[in-house]
Protein backbone atom coordinates (compact mmCIF):
# COMPACT_ATOMS: atom_id res chain seq x y z
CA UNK A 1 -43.91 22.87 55.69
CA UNK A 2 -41.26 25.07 55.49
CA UNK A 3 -41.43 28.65 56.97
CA UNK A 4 -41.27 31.61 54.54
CA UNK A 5 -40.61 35.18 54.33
CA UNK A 6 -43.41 37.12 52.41
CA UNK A 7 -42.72 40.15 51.15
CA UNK A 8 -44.35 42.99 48.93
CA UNK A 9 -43.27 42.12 45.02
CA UNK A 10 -42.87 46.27 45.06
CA UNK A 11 -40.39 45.91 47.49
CA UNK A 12 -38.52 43.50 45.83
CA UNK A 13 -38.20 45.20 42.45
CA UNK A 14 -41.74 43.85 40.93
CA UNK A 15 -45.12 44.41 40.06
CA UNK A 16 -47.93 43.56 42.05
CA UNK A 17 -50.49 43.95 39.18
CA UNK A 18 -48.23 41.81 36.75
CA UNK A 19 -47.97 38.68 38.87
CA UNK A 20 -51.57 38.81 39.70
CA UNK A 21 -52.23 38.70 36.08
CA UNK A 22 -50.48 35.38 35.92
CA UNK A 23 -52.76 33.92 38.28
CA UNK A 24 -55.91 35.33 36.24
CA UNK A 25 -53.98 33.59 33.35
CA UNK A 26 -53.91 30.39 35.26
CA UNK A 27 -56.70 30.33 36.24
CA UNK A 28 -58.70 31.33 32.87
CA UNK A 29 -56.59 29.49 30.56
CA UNK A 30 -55.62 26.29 32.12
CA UNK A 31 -58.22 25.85 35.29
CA UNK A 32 -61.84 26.76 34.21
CA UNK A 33 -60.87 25.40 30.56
CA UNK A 34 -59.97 22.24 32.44
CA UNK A 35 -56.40 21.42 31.25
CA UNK A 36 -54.82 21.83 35.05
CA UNK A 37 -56.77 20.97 38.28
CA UNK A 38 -54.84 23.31 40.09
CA UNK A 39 -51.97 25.25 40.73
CA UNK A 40 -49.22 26.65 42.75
CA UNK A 41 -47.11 29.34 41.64
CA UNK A 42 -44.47 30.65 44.60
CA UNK A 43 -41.75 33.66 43.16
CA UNK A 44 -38.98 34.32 45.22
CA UNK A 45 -36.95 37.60 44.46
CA UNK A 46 -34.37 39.60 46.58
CA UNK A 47 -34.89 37.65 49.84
CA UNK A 48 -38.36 37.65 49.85
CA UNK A 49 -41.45 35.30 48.92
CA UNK A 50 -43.41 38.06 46.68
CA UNK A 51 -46.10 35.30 45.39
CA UNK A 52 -47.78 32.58 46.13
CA UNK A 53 -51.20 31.67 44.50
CA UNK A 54 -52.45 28.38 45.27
CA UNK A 55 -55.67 28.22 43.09
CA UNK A 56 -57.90 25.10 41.44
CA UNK A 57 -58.19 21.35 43.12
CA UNK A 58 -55.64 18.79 44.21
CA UNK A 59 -57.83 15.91 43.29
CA UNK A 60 -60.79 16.60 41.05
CA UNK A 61 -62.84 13.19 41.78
CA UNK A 62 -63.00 13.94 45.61
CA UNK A 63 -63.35 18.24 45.03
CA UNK A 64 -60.13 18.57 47.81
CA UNK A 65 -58.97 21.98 47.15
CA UNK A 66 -54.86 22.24 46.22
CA UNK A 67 -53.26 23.92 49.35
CA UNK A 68 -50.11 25.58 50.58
CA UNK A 69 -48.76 22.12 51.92
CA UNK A 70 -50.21 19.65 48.85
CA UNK A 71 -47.71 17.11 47.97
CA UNK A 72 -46.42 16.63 44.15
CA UNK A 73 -45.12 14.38 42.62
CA UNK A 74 -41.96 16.26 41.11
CA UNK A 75 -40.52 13.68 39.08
CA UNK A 76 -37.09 14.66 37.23
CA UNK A 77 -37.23 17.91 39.62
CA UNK A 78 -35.35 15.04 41.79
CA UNK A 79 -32.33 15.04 39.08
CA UNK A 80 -30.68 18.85 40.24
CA UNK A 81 -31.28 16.93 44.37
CA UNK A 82 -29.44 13.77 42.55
CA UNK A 83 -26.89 15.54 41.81
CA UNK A 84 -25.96 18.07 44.19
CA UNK A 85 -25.95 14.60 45.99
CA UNK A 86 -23.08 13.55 44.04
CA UNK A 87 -21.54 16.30 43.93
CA UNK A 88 -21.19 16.27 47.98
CA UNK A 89 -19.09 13.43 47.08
CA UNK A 90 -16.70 14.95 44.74
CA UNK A 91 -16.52 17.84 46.69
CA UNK A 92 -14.78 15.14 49.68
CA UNK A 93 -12.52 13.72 47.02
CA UNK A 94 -14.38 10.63 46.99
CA UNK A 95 -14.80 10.64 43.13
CA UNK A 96 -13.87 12.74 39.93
CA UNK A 97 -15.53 13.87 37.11
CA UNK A 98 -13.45 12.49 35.00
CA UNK A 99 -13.30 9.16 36.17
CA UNK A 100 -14.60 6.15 34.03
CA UNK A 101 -18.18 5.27 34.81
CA UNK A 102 -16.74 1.41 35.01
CA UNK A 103 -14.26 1.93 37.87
CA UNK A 104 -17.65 1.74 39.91
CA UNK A 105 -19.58 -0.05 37.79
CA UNK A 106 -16.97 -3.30 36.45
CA UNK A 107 -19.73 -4.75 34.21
CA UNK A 108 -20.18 -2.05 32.22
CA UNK A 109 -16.47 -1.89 31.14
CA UNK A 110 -17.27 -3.57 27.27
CA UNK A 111 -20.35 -1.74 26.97
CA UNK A 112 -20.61 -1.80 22.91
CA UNK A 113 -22.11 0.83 20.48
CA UNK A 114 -25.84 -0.20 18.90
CA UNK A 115 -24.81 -0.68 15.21
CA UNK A 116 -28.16 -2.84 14.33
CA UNK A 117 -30.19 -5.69 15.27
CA UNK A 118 -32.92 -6.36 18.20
CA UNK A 119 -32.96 -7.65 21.93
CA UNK A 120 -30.85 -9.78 22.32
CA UNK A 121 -29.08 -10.31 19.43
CA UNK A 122 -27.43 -6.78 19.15
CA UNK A 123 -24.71 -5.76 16.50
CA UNK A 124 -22.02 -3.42 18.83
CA UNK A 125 -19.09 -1.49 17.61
CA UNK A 126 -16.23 -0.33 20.25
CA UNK A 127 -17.44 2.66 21.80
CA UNK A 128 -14.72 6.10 20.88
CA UNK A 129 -14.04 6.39 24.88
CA UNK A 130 -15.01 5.06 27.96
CA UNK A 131 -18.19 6.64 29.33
CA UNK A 132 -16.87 8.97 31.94
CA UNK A 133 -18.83 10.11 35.25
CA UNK A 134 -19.75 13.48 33.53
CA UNK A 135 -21.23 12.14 30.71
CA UNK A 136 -24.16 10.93 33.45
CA UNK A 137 -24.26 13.88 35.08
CA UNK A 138 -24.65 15.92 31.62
CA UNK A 139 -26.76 13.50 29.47
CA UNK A 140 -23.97 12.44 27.17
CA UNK A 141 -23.68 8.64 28.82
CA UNK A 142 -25.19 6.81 25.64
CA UNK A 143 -28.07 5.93 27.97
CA UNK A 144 -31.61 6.41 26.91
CA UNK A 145 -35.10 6.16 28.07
CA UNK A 146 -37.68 3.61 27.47
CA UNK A 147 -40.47 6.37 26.86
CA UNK A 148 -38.38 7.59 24.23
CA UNK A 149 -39.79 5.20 21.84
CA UNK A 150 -37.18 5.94 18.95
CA UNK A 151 -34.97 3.25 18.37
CA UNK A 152 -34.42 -0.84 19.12
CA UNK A 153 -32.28 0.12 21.98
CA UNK A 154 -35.32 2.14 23.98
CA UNK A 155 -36.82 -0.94 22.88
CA UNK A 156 -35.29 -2.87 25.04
CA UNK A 157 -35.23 -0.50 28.11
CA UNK A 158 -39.06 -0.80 27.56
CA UNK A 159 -38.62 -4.72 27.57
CA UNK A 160 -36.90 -4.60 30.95
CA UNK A 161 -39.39 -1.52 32.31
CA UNK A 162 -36.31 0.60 32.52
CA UNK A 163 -36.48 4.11 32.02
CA UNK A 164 -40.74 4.45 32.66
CA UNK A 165 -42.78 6.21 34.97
CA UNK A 166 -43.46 2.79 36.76
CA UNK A 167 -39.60 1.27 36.79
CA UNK A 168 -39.19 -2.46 37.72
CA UNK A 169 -36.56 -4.16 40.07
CA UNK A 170 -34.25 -2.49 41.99
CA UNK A 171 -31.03 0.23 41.04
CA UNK A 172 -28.96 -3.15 41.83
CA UNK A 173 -31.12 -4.94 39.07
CA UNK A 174 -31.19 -1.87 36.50
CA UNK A 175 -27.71 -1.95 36.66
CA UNK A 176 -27.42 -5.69 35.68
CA UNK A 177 -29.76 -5.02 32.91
CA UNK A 178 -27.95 -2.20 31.80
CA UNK A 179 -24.45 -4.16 31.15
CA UNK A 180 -26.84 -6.32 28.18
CA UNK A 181 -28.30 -3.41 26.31
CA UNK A 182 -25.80 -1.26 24.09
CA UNK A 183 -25.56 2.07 24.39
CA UNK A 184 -27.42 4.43 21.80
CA UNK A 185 -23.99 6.04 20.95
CA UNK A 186 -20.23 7.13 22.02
CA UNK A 187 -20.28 9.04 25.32
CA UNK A 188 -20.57 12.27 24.78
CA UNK A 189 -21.00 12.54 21.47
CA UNK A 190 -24.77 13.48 21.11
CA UNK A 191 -27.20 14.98 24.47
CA UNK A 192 -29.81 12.15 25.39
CA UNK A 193 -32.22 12.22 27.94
CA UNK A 194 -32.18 9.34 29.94
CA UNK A 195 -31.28 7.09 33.11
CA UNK A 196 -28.02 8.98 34.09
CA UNK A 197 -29.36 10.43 36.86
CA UNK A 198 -30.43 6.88 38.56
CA UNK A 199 -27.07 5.90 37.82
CA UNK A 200 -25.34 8.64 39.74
CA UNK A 201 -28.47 8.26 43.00
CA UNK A 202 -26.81 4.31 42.31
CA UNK A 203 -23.58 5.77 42.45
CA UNK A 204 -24.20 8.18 45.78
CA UNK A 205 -24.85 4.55 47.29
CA UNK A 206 -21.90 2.77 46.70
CA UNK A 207 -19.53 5.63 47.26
CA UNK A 208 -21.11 6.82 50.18
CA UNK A 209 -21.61 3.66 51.88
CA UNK A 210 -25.34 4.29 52.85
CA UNK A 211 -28.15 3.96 50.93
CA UNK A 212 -28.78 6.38 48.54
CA UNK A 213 -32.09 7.42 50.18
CA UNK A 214 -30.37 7.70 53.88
CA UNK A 215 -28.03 9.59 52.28
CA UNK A 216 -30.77 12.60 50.50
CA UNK A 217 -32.41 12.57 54.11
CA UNK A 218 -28.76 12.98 55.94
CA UNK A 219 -26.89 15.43 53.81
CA UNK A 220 -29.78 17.49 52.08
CA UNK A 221 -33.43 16.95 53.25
CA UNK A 222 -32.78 16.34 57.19
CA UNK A 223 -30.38 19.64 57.55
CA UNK A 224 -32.45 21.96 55.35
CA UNK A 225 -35.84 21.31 57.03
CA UNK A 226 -37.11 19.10 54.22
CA UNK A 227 -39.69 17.37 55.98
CA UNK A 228 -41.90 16.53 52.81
CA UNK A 229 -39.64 15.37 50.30
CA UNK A 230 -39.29 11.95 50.39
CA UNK A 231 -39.71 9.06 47.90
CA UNK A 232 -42.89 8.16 49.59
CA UNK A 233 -45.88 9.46 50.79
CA UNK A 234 -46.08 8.21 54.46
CA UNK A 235 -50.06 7.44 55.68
CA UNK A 236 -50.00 10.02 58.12
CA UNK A 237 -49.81 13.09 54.92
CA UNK A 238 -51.43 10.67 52.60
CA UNK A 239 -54.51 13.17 52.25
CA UNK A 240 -52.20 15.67 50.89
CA UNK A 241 -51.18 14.03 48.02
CA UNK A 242 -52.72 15.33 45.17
CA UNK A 243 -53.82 12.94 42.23
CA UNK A 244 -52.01 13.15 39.14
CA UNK A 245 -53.92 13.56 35.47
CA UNK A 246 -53.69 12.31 32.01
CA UNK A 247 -53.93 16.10 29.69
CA UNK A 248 -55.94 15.62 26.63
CA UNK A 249 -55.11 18.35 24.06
CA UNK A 250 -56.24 19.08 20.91
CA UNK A 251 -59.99 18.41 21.97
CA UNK A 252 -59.14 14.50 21.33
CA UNK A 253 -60.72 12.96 24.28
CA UNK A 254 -59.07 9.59 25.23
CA UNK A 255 -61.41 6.05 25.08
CA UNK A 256 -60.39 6.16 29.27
CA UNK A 257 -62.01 9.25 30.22
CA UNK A 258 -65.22 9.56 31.21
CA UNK A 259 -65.43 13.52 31.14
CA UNK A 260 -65.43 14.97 27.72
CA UNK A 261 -65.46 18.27 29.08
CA UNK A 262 -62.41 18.19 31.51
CA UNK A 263 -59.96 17.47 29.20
CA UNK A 264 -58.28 15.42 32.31
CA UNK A 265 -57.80 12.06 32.79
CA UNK A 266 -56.69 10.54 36.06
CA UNK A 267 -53.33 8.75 35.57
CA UNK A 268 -52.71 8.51 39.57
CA UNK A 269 -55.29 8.21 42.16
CA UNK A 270 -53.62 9.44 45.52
CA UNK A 271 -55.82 6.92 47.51
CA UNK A 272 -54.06 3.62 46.25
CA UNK A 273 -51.30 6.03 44.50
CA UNK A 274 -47.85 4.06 44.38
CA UNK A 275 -46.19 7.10 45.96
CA UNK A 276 -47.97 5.68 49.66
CA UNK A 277 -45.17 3.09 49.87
CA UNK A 278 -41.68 2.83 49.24
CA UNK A 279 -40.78 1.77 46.01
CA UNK A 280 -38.06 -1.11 45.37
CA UNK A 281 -36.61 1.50 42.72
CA UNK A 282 -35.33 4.15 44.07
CA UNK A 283 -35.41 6.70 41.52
CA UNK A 284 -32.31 9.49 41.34
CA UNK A 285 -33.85 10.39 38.29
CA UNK A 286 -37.31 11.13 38.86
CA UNK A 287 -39.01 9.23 42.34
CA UNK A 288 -39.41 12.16 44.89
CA UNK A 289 -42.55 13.67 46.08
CA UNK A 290 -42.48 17.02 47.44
CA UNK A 291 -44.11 20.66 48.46
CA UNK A 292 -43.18 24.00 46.67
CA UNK A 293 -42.14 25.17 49.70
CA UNK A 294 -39.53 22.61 50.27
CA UNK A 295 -38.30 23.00 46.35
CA UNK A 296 -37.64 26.40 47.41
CA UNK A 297 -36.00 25.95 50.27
CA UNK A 298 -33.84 24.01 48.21
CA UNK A 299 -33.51 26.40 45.58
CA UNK A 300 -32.71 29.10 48.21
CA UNK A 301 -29.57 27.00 49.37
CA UNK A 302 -28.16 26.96 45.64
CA UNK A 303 -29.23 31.05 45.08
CA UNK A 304 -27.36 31.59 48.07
CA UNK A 305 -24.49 29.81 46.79
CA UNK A 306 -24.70 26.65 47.95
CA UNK A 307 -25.86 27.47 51.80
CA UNK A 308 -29.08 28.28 53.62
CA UNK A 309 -29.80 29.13 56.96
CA UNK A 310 -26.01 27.84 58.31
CA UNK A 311 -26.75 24.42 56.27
CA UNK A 312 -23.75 24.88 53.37
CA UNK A 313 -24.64 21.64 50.66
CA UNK A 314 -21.96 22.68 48.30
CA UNK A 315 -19.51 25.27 47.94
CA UNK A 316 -20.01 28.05 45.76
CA UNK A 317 -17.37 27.54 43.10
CA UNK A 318 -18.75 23.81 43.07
CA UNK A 319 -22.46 25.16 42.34
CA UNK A 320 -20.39 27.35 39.76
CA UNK A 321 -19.08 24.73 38.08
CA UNK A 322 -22.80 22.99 37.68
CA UNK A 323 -23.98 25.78 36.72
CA UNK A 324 -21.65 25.89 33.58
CA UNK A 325 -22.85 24.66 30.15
CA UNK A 326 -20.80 21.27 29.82
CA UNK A 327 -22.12 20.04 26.59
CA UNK A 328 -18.80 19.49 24.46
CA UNK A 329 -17.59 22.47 21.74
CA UNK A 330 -20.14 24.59 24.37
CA UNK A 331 -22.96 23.29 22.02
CA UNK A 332 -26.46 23.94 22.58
CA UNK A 333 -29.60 21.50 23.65
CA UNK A 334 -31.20 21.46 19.80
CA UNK A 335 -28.01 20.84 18.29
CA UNK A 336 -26.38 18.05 20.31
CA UNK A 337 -29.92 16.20 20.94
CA UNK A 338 -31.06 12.91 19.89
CA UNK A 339 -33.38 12.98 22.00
CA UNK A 340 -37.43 12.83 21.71
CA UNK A 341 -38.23 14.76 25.05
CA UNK A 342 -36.63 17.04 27.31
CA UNK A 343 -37.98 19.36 29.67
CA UNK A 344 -35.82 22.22 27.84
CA UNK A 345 -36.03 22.43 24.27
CA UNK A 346 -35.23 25.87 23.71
CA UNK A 347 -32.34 27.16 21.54
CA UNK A 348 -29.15 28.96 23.36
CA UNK A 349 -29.95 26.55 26.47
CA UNK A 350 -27.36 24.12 26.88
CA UNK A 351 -26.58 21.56 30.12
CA UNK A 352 -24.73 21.66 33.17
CA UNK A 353 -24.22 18.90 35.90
CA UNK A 354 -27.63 18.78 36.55
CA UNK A 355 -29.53 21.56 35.11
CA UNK A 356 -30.37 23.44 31.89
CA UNK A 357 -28.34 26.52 31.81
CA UNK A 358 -29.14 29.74 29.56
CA UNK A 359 -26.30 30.33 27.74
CA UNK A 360 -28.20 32.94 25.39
CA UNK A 361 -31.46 34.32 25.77
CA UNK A 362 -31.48 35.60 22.52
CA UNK A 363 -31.48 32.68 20.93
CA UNK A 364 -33.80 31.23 23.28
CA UNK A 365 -36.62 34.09 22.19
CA UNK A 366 -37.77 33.87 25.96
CA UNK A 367 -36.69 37.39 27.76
CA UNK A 368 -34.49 35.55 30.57
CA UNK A 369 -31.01 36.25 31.83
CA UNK A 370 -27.57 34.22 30.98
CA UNK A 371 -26.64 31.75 33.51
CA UNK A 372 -29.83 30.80 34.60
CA UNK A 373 -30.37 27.19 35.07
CA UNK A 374 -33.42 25.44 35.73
CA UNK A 375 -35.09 22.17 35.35
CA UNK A 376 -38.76 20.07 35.28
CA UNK A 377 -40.83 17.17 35.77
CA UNK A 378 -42.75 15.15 33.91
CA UNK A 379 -46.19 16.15 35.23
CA UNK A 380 -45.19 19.65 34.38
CA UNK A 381 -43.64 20.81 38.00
CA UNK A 382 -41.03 23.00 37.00
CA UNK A 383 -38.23 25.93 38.60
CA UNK A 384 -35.89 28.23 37.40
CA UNK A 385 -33.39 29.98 39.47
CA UNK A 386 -31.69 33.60 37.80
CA UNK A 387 -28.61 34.80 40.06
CA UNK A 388 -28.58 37.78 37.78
CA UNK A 389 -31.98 38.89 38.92
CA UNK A 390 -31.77 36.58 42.97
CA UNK A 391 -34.84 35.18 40.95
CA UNK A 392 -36.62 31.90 41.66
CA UNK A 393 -39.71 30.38 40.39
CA UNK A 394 -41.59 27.36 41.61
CA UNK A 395 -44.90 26.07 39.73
CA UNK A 396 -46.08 22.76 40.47
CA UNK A 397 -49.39 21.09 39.09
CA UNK A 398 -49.69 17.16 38.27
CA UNK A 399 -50.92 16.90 34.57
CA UNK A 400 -48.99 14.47 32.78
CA UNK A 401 -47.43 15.09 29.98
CA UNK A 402 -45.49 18.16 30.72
CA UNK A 403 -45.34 18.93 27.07
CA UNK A 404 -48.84 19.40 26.39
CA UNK A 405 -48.99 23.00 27.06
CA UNK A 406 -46.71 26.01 26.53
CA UNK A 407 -46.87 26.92 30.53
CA UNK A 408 -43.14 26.93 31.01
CA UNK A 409 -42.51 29.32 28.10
CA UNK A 410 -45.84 31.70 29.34
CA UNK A 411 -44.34 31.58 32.74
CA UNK A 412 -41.01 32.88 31.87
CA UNK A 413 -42.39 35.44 29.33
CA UNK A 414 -45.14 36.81 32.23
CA UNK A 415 -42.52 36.78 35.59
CA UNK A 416 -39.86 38.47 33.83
CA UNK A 417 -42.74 40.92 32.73
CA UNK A 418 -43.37 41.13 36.04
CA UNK A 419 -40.05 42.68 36.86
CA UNK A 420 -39.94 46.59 37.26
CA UNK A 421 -36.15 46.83 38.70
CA UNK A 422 -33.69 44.93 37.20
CA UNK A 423 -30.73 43.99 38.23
CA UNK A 424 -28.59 43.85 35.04
C-alpha cells in the first residue's frame, strides 16, 4: 500500500466534526440499513490525508472486515489511467488528437451511420466526418455500450458481449467486431457512453509497441508505487479482494437473494471472482482492480500537475488541456447525451479527455468549484479532484449499480460542507 501523510483536517482548512459526520452518515444510512457492506472514504486537502474512515465489511458471507489495503474493483475509474496513458503518447508526438481513428484502425474506415434494421442486415448512411481520436477520448465516437439497452445497435454489442461487465474475446477481436456494427451516430455529434476508452487502452498497444497492460505497469503504476492496481488479483492478495454486491432499492428484493433484510445481493464472490486471473480482455475502459490509496496516489500526480514524488506522467499544460470541457459548442453532459447511464449526470458538467469537468456549479445545484473534474465506476467507486480548493476525494465500496443511491451527490454536498477555509 502506498504510504500517506495524515494530517489534522483543521490544519488543512476543514472541520473535524463535519467529516466525522459523513462517516456517521455512512454508516447509518447506507451500512446498518444494509445498502453498502462497507466503506472507505480517504480526503486529501492541502498536502495532507485529513480522512480516512474505513468502516462496514469487505465480504458479508465470510464477516471479513473492509480494511485500509482491501482491493476494489474500480471499474471505469480505469478510463482517467486509460487515458493519461494515451496521452503519454501524444505528449511524444506519436499521435494527434485530431487524427482519424482509421489511420490506426484501417477497417473501420467505411464505418456507416445506423439508419434502421437489425444484426446483420443494417441500413447505414455516410457518416458527416471521419471519427477522429478525440471523439474516443471525449465520448463523441458513435460507439455505445451493450448495457445501454436502447437501440438495435447496443443490440448487437450485447450479441457479441461487447460493452458488458463480463466482455468476450480479446481488444484484437472487439475490434473486428466493431468494423460490422454501425455506429449509433456522426462522431461527435451527440455524448455517448461507451467503448472509447478500450479503444484508446487498444490504441496505447499498437502505438506504443508493448502491450497495453506492460505499458500501465511501465509508464504509470511501476514509477508511482502502484503496487495494487492491476487487472488481476494475483493469489498471493486474493484475501483482500472484497466481494462485489447486487443493491436492491426500493424494498424490491430480487428472486436471487436469499436475505430480505440486506438489501444486497452478491454479484461477485472474491473466492472464484474473475478478477483472480487475467482476463483475455483487457479492459481500458473499466478492468482494473485497485486500493484507495493507490487511486490517490494517482490523483496526487494529476493535483500536482501531472508529477508526484519526481515521477512527472504528463505535463501540466497537457493535464490542462484534459481538464478542459471538449464537448463541441462547450455543451453540457444533459444536453449533448444520448446516453442511458453515465456516472455524471449533472447539469453544467461537461467532458474532457477523460474526465467530467465542472464547468458551472450553479447549474449543477451541488456546491463544488469550476474546473473540477472527476469520474466513477460502476460499483459506485468514485473521485473528484478540485485544484481550486488542492481537494481530492476517494470513496470506494462494491455495490453494483452505482446509480442506485444518491452517494456521489451526498458526498459532494457533505465534504465541501466540511470546508472551513476556502481557497476561492
Amino acid at each position: 500500500m502506498t504510504a500517506l501523510n495524515p494530517g489534522s483536517p483543521e490544519g488543512s482548512g476543514m472541520s473535524g466534526a463535519a467529516l466525522q459526520r459523513i462517516d456517521d452518515h455512512l454508516k447509518r444510512r447506507y451500512i446498518d440499513a444494509g445498502r453498502f457492506p462497507g466503506t472507505q472514504l480517504m480526503v486529501y486537502r492541502r498536502g495532507n490525508l485529513v480522512h480516512n474512515s474505513v468502516q462496514g465489511f469487505a465480504d458479508l458471507e465470510r464477516r471479513v472486515a473492509l480494511k485500509d489495503d482491501t482491493i476494489f474493483r474500480i471499474y471505469s475509474m480505469t478510463k482517467p489511467i486509460t487515458s493519461v496513458a494515451f496521452m503519454i503518447l501524444v505528449e511524444q508526438g506519436l499521435v494527434a488528437l485530431d487524427e482519424p481513428v482509421h489511420k490506426y484502425i484501417p477497417e473501420w474506415k467505411n464505418l456507416g451511420v445506423f439508419q434502421a434494421g437489425t444484426a446483420p442486415a443494417f441500413m447505414t448512411k455516410p457518416p458527416t466526418r471521419p471519427m477522429q481520436i478525440i471523439d474516443l477520448l471525449r465520448h463523441t465516437s458513435g460507439l455505445t455500450y451493450g448495457f445501454q439497452q436502447r437501440t438495435n445497435v447496443d443490440a448487437a454489442y450485447r450479441d457479441k458481449q461487447i460493452g458488458t461487465l463480463d466482455p468476450a474475446g480479446t481488444l484484437d477481436s472487439m475490434i473486428a467486431s466493431l468494423a460490422d456494427i454501425p455506429l449509433e451516430f456522426s462522431p461527435g455529434e451527440a455524448w455517448n457512453y461507451s467503448v472509447s476508452t478500450d479503444v484508446i487502452g487498444y490504441l496505447v498497444g499498437k502505438i506504443s509497441g508493448i502491450s497495453f497492460e506492460q505499458f500501465l505497469k511501465e509508464r504509470i503504476f511501476n514509477p508511482l508505487g502502484m503496487a495494487d492496481t492491476d487487472f488481476l488479483v494475483p493469489a498471493d492478495k486474493a484475501q483482500r479482494l472484497a466481494a462485489c454486491y447486487n443493491a436492491t432499492v426500493g424494498g424490491m428484493m430480487s428472486a436471487r437473494s436469499p436475505d430480505a433484510k440486506s438489501g444486497l445481493t452478491l454479484q461477485d464472490d472474491p473466492a472464484k471472482s474473475p478478477f483472480l486471473s487475467l482476463p483475455s480482455f483487457i479492459s481500458g475502459g473499466g478492468g482494473l482492480c485497485s486500493t484507495a490509496a493507490d487511486y490517490l496516489t494517482f490523483c496526487q500526480a494529476l493535483l500536482n500537475g501531472g508529477e508526484r514524488g519526481g515521477v512527472r506522467l504528463i505535463g501540466p499544460k497537457t493535464l490542462a488541456l484534459m481538464t478542459t470541457n471538449h464537448l463541441p459548442g462547450n455543451r453540457d453532459l444533459p444536453d449533448m447525451s444520448r446516453s442511458m447511464f453515465a456516472e455524471a449526470t449533472y447539469a453544467g458538467i461537461g467532458f474532457g479527455l477523460g474526465f467530467s469537468v465542472t464547468m458551472d456549479p450553479a447549474k449543477t445545484l451541488i456546491a463544488g468549484s469550476p474546473g473540477e473534474y472527476a469520474w466513477g465506476g460502476a460499483a459506485t467507486t468514485s473521485f473528484w479532484i478540485d485544484p481550486a480548493e488542492d481537494l481530492i476525494t476517494i470513496f470506494m465500496t462494491q455495490v453494483i449499480p452505482s446509480s442506485a443511491y444518491p452517494i456521489r451527490r451526498e458526498l459532494r454536498t457533505m465534504i465541501y460542507a466540511a470546508i472551513t477555509e476556502s481557497n476561492l
